[in-house]
C-alpha atoms as a PDB file:
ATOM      1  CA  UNK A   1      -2.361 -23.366 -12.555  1.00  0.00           C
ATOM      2  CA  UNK A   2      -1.325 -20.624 -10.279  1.00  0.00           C
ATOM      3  CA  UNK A   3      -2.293 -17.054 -10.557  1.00  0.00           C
ATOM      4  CA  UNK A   4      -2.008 -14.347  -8.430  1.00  0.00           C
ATOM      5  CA  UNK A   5      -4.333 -11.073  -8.222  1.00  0.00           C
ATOM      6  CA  UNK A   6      -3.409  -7.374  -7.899  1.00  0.00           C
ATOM      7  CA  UNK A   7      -5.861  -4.651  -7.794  1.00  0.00           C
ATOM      8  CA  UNK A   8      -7.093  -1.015  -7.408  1.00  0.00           C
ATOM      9  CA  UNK A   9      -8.872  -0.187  -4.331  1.00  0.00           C
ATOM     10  CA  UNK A  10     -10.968   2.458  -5.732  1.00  0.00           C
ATOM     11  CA  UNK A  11     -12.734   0.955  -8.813  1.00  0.00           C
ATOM     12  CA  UNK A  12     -15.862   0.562  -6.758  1.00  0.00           C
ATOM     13  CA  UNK A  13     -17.836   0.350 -10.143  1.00  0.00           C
ATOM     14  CA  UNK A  14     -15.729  -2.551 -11.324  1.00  0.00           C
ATOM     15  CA  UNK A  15     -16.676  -4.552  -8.409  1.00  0.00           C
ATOM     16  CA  UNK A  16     -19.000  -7.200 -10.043  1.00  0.00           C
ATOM     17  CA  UNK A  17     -16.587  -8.001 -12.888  1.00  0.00           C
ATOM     18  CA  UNK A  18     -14.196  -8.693 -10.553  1.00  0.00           C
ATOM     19  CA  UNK A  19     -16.673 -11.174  -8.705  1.00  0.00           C
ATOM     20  CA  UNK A  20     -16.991 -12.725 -12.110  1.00  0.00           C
ATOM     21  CA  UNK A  21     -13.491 -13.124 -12.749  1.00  0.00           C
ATOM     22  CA  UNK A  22     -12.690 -14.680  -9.526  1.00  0.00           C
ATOM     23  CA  UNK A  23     -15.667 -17.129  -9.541  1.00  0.00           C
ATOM     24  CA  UNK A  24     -14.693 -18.206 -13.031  1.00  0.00           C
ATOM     25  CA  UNK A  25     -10.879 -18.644 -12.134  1.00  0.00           C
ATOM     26  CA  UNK A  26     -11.784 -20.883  -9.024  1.00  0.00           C
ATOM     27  CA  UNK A  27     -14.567 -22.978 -11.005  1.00  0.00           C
ATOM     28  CA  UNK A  28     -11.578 -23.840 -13.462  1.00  0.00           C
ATOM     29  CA  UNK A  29      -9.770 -25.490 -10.708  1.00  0.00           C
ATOM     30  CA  UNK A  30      -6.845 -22.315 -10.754  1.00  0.00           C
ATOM     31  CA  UNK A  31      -4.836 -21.920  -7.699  1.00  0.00           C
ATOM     32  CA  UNK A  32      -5.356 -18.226  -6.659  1.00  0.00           C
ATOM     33  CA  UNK A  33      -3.156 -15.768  -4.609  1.00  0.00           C
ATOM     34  CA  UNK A  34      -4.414 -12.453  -3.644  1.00  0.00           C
ATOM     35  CA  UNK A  35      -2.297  -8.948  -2.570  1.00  0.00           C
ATOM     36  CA  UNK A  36      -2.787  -8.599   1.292  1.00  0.00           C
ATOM     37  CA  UNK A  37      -4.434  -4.910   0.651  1.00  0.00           C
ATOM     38  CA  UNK A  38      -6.391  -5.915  -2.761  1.00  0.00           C
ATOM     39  CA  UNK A  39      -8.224  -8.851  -0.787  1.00  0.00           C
ATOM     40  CA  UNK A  40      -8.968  -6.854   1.965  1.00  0.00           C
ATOM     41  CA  UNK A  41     -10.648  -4.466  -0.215  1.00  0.00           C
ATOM     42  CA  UNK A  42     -12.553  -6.911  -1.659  1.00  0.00           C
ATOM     43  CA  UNK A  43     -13.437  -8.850   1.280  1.00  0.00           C
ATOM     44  CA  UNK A  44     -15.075  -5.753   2.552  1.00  0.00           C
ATOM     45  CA  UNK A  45     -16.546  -4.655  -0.293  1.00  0.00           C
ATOM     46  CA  UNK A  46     -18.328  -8.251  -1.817  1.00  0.00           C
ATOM     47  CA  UNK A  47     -17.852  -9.970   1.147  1.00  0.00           C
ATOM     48  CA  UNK A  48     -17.296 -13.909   0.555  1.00  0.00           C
ATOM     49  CA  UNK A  49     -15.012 -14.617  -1.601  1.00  0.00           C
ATOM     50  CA  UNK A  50     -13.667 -17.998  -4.007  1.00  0.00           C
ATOM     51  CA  UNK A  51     -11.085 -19.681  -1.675  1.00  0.00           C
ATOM     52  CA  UNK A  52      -7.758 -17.390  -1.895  1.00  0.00           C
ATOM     53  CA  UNK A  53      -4.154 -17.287  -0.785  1.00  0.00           C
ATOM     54  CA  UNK A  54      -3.014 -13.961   0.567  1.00  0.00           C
ATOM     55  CA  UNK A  55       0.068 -12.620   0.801  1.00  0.00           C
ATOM     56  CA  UNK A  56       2.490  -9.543   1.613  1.00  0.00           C
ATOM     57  CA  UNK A  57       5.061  -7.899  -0.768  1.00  0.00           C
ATOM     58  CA  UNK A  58       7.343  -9.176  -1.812  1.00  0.00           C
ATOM     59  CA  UNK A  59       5.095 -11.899  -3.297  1.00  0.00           C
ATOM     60  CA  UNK A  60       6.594 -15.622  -2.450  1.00  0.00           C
ATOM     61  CA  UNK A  61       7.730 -18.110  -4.959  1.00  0.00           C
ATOM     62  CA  UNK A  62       6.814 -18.080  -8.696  1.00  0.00           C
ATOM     63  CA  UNK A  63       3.291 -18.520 -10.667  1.00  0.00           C
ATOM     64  CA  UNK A  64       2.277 -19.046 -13.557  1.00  0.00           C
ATOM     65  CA  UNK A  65       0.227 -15.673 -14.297  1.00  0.00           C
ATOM     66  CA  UNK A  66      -0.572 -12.155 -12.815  1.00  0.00           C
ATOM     67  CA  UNK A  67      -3.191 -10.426 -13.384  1.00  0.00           C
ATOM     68  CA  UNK A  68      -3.423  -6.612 -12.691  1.00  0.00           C
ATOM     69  CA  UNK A  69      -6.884  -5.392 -12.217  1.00  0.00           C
ATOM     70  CA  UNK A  70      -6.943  -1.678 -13.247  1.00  0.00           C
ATOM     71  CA  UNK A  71      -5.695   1.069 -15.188  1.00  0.00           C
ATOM     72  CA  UNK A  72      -2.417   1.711 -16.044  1.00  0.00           C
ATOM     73  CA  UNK A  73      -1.029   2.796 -12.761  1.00  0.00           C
ATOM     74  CA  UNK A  74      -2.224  -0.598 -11.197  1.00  0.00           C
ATOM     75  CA  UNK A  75      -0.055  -2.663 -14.059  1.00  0.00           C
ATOM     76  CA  UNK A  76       2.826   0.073 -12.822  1.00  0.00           C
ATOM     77  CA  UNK A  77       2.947  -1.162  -9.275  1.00  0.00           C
ATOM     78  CA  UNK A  78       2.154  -4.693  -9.751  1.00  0.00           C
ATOM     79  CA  UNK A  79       5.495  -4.475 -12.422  1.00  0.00           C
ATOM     80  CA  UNK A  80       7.224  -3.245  -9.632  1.00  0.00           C
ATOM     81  CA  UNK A  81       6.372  -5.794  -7.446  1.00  0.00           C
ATOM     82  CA  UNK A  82       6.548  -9.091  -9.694  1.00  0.00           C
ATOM     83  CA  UNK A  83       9.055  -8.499 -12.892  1.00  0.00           C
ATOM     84  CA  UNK A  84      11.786  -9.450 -11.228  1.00  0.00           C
ATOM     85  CA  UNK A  85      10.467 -12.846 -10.744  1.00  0.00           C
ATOM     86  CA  UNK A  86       9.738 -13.523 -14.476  1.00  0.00           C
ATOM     87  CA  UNK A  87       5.987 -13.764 -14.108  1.00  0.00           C
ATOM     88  CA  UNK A  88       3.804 -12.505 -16.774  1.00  0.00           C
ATOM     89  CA  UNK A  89       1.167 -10.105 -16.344  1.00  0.00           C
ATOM     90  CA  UNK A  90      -2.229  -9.811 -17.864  1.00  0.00           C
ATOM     91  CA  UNK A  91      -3.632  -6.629 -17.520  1.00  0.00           C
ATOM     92  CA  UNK A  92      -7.339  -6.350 -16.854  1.00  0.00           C
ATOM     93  CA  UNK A  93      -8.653  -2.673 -17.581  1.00  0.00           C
ATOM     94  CA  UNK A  94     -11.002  -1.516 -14.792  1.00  0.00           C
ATOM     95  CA  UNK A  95     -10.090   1.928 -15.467  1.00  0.00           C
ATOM     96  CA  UNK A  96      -9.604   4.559 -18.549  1.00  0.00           C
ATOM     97  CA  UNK A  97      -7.648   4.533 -20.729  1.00  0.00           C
ATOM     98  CA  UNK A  98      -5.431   1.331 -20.331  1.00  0.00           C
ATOM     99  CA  UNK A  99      -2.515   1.434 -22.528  1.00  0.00           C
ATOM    100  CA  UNK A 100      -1.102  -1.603 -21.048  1.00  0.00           C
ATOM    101  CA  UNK A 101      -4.119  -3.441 -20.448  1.00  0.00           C
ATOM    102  CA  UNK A 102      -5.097  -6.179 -22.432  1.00  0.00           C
ATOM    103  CA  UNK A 103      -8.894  -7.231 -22.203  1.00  0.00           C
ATOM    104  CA  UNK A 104     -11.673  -5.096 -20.119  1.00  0.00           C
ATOM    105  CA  UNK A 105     -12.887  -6.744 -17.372  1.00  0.00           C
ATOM    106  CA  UNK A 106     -16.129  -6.917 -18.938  1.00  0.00           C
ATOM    107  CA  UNK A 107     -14.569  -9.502 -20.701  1.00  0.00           C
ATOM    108  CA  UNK A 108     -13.544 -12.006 -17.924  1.00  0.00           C
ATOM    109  CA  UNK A 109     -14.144 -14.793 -19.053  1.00  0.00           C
ATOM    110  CA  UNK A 110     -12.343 -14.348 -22.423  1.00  0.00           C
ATOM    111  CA  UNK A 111      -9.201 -13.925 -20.017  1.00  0.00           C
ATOM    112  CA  UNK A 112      -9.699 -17.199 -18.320  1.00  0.00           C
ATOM    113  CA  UNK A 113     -10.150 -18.994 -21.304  1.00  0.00           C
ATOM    114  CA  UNK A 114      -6.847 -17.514 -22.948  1.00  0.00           C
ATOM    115  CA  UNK A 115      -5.143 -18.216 -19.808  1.00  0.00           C
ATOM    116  CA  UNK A 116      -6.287 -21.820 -19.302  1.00  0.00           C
ATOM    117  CA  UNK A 117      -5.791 -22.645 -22.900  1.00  0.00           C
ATOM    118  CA  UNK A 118      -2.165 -20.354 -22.842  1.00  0.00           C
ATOM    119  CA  UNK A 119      -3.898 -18.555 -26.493  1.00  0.00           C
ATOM    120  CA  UNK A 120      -1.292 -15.279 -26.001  1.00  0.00           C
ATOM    121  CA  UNK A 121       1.784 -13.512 -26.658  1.00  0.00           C
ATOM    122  CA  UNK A 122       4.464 -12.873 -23.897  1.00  0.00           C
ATOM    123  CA  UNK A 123       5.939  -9.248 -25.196  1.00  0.00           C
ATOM    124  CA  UNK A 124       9.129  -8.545 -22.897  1.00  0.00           C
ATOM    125  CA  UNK A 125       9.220  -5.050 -22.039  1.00  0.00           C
ATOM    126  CA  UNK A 126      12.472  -3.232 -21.020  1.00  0.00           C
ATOM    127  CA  UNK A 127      12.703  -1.507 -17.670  1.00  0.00           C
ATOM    128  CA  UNK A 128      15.028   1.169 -15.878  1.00  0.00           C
ATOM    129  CA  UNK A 129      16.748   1.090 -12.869  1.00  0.00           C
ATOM    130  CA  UNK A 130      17.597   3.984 -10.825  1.00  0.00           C
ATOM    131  CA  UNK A 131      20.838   3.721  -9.105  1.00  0.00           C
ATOM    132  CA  UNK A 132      21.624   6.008  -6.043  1.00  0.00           C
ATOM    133  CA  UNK A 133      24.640   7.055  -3.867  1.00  0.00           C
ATOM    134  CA  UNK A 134      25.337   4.136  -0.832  1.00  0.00           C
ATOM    135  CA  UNK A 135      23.829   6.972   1.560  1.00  0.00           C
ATOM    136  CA  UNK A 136      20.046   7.468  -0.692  1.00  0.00           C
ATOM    137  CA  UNK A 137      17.609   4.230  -0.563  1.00  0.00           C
ATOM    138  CA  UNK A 138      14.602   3.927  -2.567  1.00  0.00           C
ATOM    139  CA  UNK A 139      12.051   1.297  -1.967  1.00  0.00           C
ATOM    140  CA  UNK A 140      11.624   0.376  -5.703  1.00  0.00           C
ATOM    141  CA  UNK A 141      14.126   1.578  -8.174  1.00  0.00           C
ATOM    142  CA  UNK A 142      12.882  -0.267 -11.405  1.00  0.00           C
ATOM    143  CA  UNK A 143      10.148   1.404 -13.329  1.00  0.00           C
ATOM    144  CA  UNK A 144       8.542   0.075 -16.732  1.00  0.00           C
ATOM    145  CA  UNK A 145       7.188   3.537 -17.629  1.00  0.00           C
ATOM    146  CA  UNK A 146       9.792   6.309 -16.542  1.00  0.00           C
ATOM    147  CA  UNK A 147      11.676   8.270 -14.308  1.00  0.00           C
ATOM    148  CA  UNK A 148      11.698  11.668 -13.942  1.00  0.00           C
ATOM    149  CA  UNK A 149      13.820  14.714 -12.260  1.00  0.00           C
ATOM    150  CA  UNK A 150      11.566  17.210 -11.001  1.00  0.00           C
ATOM    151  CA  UNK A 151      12.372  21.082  -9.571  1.00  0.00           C
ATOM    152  CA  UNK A 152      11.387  20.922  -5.767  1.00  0.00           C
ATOM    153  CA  UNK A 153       9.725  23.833  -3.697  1.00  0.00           C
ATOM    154  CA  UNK A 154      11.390  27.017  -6.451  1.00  0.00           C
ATOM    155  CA  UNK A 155       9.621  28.663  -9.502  1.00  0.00           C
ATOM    156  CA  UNK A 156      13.116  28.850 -10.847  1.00  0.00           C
ATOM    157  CA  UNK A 157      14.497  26.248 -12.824  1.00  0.00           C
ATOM    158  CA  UNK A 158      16.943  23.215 -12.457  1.00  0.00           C
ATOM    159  CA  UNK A 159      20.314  22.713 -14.189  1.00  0.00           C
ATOM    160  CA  UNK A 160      20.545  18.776 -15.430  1.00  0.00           C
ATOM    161  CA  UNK A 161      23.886  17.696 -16.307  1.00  0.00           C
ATOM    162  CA  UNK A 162      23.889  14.751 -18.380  1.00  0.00           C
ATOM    163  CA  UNK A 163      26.367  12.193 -19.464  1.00  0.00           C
ATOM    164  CA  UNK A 164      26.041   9.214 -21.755  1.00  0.00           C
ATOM    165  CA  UNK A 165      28.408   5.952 -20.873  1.00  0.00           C
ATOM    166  CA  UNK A 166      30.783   8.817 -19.388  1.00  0.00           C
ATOM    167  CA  UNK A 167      30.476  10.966 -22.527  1.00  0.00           C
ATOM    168  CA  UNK A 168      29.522  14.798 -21.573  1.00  0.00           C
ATOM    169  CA  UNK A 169      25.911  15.001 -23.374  1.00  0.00           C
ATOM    170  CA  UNK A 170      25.118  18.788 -22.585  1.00  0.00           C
ATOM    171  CA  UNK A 171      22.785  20.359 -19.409  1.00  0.00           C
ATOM    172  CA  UNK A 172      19.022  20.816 -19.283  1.00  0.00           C
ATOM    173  CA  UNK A 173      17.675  23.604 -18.166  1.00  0.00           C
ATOM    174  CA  UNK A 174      14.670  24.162 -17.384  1.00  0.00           C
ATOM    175  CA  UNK A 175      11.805  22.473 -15.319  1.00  0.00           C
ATOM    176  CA  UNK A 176      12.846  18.968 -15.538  1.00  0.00           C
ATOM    177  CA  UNK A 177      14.033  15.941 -17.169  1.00  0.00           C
ATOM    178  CA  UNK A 178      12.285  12.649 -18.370  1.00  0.00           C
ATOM    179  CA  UNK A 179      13.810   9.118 -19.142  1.00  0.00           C
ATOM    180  CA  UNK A 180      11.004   7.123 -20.358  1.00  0.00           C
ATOM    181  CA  UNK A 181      11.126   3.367 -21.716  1.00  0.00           C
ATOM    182  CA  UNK A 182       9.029   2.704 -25.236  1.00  0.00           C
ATOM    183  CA  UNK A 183       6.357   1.961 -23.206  1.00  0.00           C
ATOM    184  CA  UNK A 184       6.393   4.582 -21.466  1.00  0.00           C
ATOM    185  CA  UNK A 185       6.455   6.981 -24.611  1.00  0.00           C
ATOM    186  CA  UNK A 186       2.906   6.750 -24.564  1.00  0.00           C
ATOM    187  CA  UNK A 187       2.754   8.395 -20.855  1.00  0.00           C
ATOM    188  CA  UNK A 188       4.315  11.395 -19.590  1.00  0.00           C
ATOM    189  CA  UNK A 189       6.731  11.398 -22.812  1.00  0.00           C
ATOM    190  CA  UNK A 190       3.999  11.714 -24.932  1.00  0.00           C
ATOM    191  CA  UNK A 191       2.213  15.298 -22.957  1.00  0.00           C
ATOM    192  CA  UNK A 192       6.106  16.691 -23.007  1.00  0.00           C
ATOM    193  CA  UNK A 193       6.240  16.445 -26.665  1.00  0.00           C
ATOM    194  CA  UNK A 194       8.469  13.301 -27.236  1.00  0.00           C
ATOM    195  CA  UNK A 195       8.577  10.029 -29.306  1.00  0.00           C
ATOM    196  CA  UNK A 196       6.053   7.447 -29.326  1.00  0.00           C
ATOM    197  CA  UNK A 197       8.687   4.448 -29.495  1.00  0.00           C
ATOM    198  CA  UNK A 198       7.218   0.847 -30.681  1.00  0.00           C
ATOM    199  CA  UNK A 199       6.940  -1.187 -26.921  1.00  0.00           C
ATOM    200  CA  UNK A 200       9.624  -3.921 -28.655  1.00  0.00           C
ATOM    201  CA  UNK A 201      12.540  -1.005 -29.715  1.00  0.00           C
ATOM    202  CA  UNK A 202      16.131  -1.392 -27.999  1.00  0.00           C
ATOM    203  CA  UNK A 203      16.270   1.840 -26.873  1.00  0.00           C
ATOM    204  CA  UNK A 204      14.959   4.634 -24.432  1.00  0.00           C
ATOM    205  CA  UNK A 205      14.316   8.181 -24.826  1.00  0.00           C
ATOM    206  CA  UNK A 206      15.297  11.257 -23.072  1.00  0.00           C
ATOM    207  CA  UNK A 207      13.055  14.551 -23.210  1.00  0.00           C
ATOM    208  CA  UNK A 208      13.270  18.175 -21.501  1.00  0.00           C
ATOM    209  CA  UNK A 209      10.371  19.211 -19.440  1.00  0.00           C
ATOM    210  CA  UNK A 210       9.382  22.736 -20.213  1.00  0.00           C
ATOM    211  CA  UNK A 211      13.120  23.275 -21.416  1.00  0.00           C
ATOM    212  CA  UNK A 212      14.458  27.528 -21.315  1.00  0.00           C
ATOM    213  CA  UNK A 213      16.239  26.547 -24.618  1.00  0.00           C
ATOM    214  CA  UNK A 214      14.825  25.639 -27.974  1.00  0.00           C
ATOM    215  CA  UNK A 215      17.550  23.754 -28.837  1.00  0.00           C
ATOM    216  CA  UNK A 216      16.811  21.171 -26.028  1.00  0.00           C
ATOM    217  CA  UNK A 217      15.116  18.371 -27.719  1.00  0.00           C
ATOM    218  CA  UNK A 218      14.537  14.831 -26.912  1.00  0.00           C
ATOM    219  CA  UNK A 219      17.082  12.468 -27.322  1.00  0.00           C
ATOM    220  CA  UNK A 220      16.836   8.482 -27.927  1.00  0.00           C
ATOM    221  CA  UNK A 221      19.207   6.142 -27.854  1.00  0.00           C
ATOM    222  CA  UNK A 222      20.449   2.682 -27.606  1.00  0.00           C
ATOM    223  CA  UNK A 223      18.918   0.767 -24.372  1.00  0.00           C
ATOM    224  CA  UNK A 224      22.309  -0.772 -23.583  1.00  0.00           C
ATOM    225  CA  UNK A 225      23.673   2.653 -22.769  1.00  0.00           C
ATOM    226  CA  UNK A 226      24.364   4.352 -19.029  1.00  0.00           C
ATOM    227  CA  UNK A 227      22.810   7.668 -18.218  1.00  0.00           C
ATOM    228  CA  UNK A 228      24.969   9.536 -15.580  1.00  0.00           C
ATOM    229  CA  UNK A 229      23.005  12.957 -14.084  1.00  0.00           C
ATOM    230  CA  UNK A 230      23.929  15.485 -11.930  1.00  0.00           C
ATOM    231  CA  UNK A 231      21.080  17.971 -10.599  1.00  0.00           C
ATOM    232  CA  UNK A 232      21.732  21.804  -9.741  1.00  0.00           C
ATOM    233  CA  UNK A 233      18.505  23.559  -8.147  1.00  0.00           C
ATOM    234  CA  UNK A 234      18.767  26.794  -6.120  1.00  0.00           C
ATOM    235  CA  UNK A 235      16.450  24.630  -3.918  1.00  0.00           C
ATOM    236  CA  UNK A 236      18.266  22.458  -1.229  1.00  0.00           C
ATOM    237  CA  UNK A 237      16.422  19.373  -3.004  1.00  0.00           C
ATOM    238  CA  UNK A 238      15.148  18.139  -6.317  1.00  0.00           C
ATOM    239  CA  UNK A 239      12.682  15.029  -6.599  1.00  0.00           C
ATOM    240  CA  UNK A 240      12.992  12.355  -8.541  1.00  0.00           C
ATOM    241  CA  UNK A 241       9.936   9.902  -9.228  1.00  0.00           C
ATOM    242  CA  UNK A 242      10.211   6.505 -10.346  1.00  0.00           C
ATOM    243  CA  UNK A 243       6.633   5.314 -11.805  1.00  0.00           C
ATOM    244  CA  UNK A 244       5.268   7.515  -9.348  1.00  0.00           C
ATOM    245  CA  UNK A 245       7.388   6.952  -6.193  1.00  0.00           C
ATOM    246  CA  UNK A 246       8.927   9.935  -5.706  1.00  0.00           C
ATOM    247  CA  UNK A 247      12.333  10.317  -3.858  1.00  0.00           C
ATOM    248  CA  UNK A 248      13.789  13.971  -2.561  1.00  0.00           C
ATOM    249  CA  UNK A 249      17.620  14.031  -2.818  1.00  0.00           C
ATOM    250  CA  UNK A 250      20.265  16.973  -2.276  1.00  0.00           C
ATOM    251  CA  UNK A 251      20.605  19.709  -4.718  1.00  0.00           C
ATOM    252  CA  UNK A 252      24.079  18.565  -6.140  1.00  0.00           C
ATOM    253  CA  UNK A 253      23.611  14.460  -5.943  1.00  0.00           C
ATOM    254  CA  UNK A 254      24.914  12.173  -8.875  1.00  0.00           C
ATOM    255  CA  UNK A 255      22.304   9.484 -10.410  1.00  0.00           C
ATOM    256  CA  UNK A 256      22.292   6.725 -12.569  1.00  0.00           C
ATOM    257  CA  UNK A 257      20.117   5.257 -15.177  1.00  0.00           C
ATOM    258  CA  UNK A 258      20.279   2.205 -16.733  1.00  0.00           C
ATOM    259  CA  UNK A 259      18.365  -0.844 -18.610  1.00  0.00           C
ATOM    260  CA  UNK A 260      17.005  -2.475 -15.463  1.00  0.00           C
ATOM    261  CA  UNK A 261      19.059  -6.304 -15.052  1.00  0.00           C
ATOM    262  CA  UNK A 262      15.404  -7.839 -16.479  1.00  0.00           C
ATOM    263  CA  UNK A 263      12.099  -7.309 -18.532  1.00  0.00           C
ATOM    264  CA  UNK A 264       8.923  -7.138 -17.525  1.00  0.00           C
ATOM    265  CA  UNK A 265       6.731  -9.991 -19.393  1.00  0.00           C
ATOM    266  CA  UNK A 266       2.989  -9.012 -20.293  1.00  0.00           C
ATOM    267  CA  UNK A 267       0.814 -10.901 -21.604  1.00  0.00           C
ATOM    268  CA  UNK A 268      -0.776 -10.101 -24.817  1.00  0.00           C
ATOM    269  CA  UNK A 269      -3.608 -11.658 -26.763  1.00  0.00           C
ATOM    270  CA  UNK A 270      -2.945 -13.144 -30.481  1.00  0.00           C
ATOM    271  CA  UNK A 271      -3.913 -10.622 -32.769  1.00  0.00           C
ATOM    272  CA  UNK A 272      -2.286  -7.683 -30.791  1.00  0.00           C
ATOM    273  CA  UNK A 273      -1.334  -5.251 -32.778  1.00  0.00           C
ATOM    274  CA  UNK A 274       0.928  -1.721 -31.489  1.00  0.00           C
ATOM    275  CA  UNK A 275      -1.082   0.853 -34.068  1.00  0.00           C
ATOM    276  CA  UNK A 276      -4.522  -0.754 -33.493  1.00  0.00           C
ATOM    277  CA  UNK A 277      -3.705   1.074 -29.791  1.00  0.00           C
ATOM    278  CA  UNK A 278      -2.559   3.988 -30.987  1.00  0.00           C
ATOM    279  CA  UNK A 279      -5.483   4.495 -33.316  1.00  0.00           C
ATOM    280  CA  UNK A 280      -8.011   3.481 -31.034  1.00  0.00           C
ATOM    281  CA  UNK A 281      -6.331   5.106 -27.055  1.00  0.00           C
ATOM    282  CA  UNK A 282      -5.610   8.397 -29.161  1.00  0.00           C
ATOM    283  CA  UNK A 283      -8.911   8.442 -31.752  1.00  0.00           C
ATOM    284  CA  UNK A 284      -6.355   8.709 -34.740  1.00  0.00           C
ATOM    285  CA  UNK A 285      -8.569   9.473 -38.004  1.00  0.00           C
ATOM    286  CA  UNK A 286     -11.985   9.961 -35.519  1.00  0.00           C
ATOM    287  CA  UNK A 287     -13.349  13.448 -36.379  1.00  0.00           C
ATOM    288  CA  UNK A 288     -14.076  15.008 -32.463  1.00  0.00           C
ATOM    289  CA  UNK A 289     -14.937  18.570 -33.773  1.00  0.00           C
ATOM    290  CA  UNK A 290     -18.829  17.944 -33.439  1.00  0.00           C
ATOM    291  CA  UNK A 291     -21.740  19.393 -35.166  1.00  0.00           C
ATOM    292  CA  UNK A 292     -22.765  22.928 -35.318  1.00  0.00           C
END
């Protein structure tokens, strides 16, 4: 078996989990392939290490498993970086709140066994892809979470025209605009006041950041659709951030948005259930006032 290892270079506290995890991967005879940066990091950190492959982006060939060690941002880039190849990811949480995690890494080696004795779920997740004028380049334009259109260097706001498969939708005005997958409800959708979506719904959703309108409300609709935007800022530039990778483009540039060509696959373990998460990541029915 072949898995390769993605990480967070700042989880210092995490450290001897990881040590764990590795140590029990290699004493089950798995093949394992470390990110250039993440092995480095470790190498300096806890020194020797179980024997390890290392490679550059964009990661060669195909295995069998991924596993992102980290919080959610960590499964973000290592989406980025492997969906397009089909290979699942298993999110180990080394951070907070972890979302898209699926064991702690406290738990190590219930992850090897599961992986060993293939005891999960594979949950395909859609993605978006950002698609630019010929002249505009982004490094990654897929993101699993969301992308967002952000005012640039003004207090005032930005005018977002929108169009839906070439159908005039209306303009947002105000400070921005978010397109977020159904997993990505549960991120930057969720603190602007839109939808928590199920991970497995055909769709996406479209909310107004801080919107100068009450009737600007968020919008969801069919996954199979194409967003068309235009951006009008009083600022030369607007940004526009794809899981965090953030672009600056002309005030007055055309964008597209669509369901990203493939899914990203994540591993899940039997038993998984959506509103288990959603009761226990946002203490649903905990009583957090305190005592008097």
């Amino acid at each position: 078996m072949k898995v390769a290892i993605f990480g967070n270079e700042f989880q210092h506290e995490s450290l001897q989990g990881v040590k764990v995890l590795l140590d029990e991967l290699h004493g089950s005879g798995v093949e394992l392939w470390g990110e250039q940066s993440y092995v480095s990091f470790l190498q300096s950190e806890l020194g020797v290490l179980p024997p390890m492959n290392v490679f550059s982006l964009p990661m060669p060939g195909q295995v069998d498993a991924v596993l992102s060690i980290g919080g959610d941002g960590t499964f973000l880039r290592t989406a980025q970086a492997v969906a397009v190849q089909g290979s699942p990811i298993m999110g180990i949480n080394a951070g907070h709140l972890g979302y898209l995690t699926t064991v702690d890494i406290s738990q190590a080696s219930k992850a090897v066994k599961c992986l060993l004795s293939g005891d999960y779920d594979i949950e395909e997740r859609s993605m978006l892809q950002l698609l630019l004028p010929s002249e505009h380049k982004i490094s990654q334009p897929f993101a699993l979470n969301e992308v967002a259109i952000l005012r640039q260097d003004t207090s005032s706001t930005i005018k977002v025209d929108v169009s839906l498969d070439d159908v005039a939708l209306t303009t947002f005005n105000g400070d921005g605009l978010l397109l977020s997958t159904p997993t990505g409800s549960t991120a930057y959708n969720l603190s602007v006041g839109g939808p928590i979506l199920q991970p497995q719904s055909r769709c996406f959703v479209l909310s107004p950041i801080s919107p100068h309108a009450l009737t600007m409300r968020p919008v969801v609709f069919s996954d199979s659709s194409i967003l068309r935007i235009t951006v009008r800022s009083r600022a030369c530039a607007f940004q526009v951030s794809v899981d965090g990778e953030t672009i600056d483009l002309p005030s007055g540039t055309t964008l597209r948005i669509a369901k990203a060509p493939f899914p990203a696959r994540v591993i899940m373990l039997k038993g998984h259930r959506f509103a288990r998460v959603l009761r226990s990541k946002l203490m649903w029915g905990r009583d957090n006032r305190g005592e008097e």
